[in-house]
Protein backbone atom coordinates (compact mmCIF):
# COMPACT_ATOMS: atom_id res chain seq x y z
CA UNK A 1 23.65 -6.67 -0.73
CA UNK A 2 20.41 -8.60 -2.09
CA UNK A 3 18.51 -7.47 0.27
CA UNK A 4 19.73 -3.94 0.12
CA UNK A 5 18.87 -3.55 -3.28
CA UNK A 6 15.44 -4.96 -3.04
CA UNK A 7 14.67 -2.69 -0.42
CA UNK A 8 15.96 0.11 -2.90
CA UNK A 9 13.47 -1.06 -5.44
CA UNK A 10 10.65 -1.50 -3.24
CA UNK A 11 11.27 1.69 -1.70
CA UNK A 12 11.45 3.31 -4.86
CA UNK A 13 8.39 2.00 -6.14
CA UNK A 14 6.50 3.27 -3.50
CA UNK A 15 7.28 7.00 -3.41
CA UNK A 16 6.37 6.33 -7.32
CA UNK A 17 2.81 4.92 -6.52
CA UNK A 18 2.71 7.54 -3.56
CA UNK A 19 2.84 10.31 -6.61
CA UNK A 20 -0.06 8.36 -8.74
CA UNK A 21 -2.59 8.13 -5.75
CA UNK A 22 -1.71 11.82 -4.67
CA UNK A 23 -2.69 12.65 -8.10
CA UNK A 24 -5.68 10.85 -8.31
CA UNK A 25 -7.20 12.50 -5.34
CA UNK A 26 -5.70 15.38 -6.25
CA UNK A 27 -8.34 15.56 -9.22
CA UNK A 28 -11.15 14.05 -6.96
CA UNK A 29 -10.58 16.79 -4.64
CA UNK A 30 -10.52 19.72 -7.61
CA UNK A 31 -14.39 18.15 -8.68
CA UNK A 32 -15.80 17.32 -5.35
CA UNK A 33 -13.94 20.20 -3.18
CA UNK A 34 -12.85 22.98 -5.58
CA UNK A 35 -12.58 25.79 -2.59
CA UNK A 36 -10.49 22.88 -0.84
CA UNK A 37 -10.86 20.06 0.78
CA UNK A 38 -12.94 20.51 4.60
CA UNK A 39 -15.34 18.58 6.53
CA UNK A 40 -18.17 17.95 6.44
CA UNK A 41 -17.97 15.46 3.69
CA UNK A 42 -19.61 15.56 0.48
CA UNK A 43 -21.32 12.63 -0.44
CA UNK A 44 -19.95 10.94 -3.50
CA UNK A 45 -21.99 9.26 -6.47
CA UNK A 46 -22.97 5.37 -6.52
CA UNK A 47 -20.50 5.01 -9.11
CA UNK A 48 -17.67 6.68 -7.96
CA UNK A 49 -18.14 5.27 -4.72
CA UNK A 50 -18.05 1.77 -6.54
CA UNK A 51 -14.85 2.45 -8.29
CA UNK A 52 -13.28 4.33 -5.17
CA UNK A 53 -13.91 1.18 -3.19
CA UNK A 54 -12.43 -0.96 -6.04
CA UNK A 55 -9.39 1.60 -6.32
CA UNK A 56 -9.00 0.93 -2.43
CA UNK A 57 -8.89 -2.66 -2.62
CA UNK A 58 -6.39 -2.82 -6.17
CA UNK A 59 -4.37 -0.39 -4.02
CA UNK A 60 -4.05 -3.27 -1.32
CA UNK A 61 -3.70 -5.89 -3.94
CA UNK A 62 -0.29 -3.69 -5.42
CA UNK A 63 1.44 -3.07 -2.37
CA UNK A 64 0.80 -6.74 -1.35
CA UNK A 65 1.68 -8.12 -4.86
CA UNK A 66 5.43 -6.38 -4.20
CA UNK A 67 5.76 -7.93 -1.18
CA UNK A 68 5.38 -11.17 -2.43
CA UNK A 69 7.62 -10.56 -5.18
CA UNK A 70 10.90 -9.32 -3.28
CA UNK A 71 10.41 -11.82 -0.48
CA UNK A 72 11.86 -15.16 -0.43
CA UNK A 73 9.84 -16.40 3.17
CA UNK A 74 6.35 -16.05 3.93
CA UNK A 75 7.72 -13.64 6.78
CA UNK A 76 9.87 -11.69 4.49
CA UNK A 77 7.14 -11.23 2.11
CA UNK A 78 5.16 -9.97 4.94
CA UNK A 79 7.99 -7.37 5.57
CA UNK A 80 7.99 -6.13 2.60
CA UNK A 81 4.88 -5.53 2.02
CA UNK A 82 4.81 -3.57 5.67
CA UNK A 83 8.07 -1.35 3.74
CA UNK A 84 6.52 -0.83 0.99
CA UNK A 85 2.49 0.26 2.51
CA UNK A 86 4.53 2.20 5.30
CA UNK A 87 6.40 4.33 2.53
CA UNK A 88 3.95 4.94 0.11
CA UNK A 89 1.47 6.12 2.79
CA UNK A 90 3.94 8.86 4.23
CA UNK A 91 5.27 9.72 0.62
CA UNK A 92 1.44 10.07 -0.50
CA UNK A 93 1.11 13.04 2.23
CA UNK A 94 4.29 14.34 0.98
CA UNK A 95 3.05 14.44 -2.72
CA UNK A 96 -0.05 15.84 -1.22
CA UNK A 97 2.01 18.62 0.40
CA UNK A 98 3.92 18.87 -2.90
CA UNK A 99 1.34 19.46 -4.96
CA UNK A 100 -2.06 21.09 -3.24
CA UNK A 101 -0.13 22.27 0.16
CA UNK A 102 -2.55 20.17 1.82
CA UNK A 103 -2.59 19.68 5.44
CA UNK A 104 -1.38 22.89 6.62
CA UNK A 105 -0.52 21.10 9.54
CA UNK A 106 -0.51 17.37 10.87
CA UNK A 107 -3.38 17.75 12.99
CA UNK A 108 -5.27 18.14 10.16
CA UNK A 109 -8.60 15.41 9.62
CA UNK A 110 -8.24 13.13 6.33
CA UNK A 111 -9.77 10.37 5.27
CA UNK A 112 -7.68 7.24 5.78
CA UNK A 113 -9.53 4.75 4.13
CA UNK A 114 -13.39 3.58 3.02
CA UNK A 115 -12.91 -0.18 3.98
CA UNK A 116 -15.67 -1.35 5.60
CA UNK A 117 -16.39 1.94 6.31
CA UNK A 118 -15.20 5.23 6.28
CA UNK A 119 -12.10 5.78 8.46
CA UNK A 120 -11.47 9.65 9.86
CA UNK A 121 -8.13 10.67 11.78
CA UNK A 122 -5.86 13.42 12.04
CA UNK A 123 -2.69 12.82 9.41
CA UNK A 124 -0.26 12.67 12.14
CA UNK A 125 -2.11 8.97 12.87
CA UNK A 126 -1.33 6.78 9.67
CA UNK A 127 2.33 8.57 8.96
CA UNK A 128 3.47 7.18 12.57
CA UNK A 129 1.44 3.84 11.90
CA UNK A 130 3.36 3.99 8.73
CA UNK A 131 6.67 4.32 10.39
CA UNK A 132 6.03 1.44 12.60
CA UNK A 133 5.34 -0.55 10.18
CA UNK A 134 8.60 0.12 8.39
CA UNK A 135 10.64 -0.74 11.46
CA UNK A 136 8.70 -3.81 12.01
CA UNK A 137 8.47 -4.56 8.25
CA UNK A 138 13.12 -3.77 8.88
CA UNK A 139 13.32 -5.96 11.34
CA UNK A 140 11.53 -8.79 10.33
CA UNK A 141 13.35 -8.99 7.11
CA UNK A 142 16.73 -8.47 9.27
CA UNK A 143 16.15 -11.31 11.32
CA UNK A 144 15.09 -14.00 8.87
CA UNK A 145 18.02 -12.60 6.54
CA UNK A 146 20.53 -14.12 9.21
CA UNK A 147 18.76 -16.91 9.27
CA UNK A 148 16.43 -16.62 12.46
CA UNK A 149 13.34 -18.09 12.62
CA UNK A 150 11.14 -14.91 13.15
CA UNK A 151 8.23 -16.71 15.17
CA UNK A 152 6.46 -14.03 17.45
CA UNK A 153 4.71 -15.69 20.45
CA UNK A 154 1.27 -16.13 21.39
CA UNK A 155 0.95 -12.65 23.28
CA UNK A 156 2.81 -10.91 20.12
CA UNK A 157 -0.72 -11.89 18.34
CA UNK A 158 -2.95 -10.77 21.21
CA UNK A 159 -1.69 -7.57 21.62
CA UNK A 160 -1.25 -6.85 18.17
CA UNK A 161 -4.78 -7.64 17.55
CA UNK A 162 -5.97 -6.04 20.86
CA UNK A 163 -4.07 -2.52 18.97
CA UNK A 164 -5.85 -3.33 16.09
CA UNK A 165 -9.44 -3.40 17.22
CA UNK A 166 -8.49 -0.35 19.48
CA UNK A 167 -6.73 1.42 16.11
CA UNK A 168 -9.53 0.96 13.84
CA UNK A 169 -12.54 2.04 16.73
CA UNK A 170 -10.54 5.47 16.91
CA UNK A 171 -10.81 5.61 12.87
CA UNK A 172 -14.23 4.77 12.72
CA UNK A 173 -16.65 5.48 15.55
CA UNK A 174 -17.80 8.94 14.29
CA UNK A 175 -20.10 7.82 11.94
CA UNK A 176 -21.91 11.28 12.43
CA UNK A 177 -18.99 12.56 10.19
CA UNK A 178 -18.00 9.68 7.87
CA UNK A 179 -22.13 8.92 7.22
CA UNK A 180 -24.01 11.99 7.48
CA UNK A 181 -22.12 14.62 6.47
CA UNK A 182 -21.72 16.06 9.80
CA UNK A 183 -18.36 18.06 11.27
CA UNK A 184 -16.07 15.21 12.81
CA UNK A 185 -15.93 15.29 16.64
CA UNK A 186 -12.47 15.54 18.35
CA UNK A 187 -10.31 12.59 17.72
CA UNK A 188 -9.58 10.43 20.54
CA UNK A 189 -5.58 10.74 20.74
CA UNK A 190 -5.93 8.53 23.46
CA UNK A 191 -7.16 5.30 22.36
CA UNK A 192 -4.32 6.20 19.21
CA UNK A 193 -1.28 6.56 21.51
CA UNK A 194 -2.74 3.30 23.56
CA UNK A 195 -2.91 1.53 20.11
CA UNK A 196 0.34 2.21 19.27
CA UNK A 197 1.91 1.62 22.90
CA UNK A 198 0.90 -2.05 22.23
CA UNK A 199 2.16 -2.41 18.74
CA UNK A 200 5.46 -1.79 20.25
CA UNK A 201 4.81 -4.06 23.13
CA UNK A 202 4.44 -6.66 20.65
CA UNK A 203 7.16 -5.48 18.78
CA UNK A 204 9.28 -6.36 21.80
CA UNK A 205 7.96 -9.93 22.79
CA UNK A 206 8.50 -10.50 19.06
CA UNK A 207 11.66 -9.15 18.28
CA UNK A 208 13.68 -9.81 21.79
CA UNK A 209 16.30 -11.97 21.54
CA UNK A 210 15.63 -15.39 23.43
């Protein structure tokens, strides 16, 4: 039951902080795109870039800071944290949805993040990472709540960080669009789905039972 209501709470205060970042690029998008928001990109000031960049990072520093609240073992802080970034990133497009009707569809090309640099995908991409990451973020906190040592093996890391590097080239490799303000180029679905295939590949090594 401890663990049911933190999950409550956690859950709850990401839809919450969903709504506040939805709004706040709500009103970035009514200054910097006030026919709607399209590619290509319009470049954004020095400053703003500064304190988007420093938004991006406190954003981080939130989500991680309730993860470490709610979770007794390093693990379970871990999983929490995955909850809470995994909810507030699908409940951020729904807010989006809510309030601008923005995307019209899920194919639809957002920026994901600015960190190190500008990452570009279709919004289907980070609402399924998202949902991986709250089954892993589930399961972890699962096992180590009946008292399992959740220690994923050596190939658990190596694929996950193989997925990673593949995730985050998809995101980022059309610097023609994130840099210089040029339409984006069609996203490679492929390396995505291969990304994601060995997420859950490490998923399995990790979570099968021995």
């Amino acid at each position: 039951m401890n663990q049911k209501r933190k999950l409550i709470k956690v859950v709850v205060f990401a839809i919450a902080f969903a709504f506040v970042e939805s709004a706040v690029v709500t009103y970035l998008r009514a200054i910097y795109y006030p026919g709607g928001f399209s590619f290509p990109l319009r470049m954004l000031g020095t400053s703003h870039v500064l304190v988007e960049l420093t938004r991006e990072f406190a954003t981080i520093v939130m989500l991680v800071s309730v993860g470490m609240l709610a979770g007794s073992t390093p693990w379970q802080k871990f999983g929490y944290f995955l909850i809470a970034f995994g909810v507030w990133d699908i409940f951020y497009y729904v807010w989006l949805k809510a309030i601008l009707n923005w995307p019209a569809t899920i194919f639809d090309t957002d920026i994901l993040f600015l960190i190190p640099l500008p990452w570009i995908g279709p919004v289907l991409a980070p609402v399924i990472i998202s949902l991986v990451m709250v089954g892993a973020g589930w399961l972890i906190i699962r096992q180590e709540a009946l008292n399992t040592i959740f220690a994923p093996p050596l190939s658990a890391w190596l694929l996950s960080a193989l997925a990673s590097v593949v995730l985050l080239f998809s995101f980022m490799e059309d610097t023609g669009a994130t840099l210089h303000s040029q339409l984006p180029r069609p996203y490679h679905y492929e390396l995505f789905v291969s990304s994601i295939i060995l997420y859950l590949f490490a998923m399995v090594q990790s979570f099968r039972r021995k």
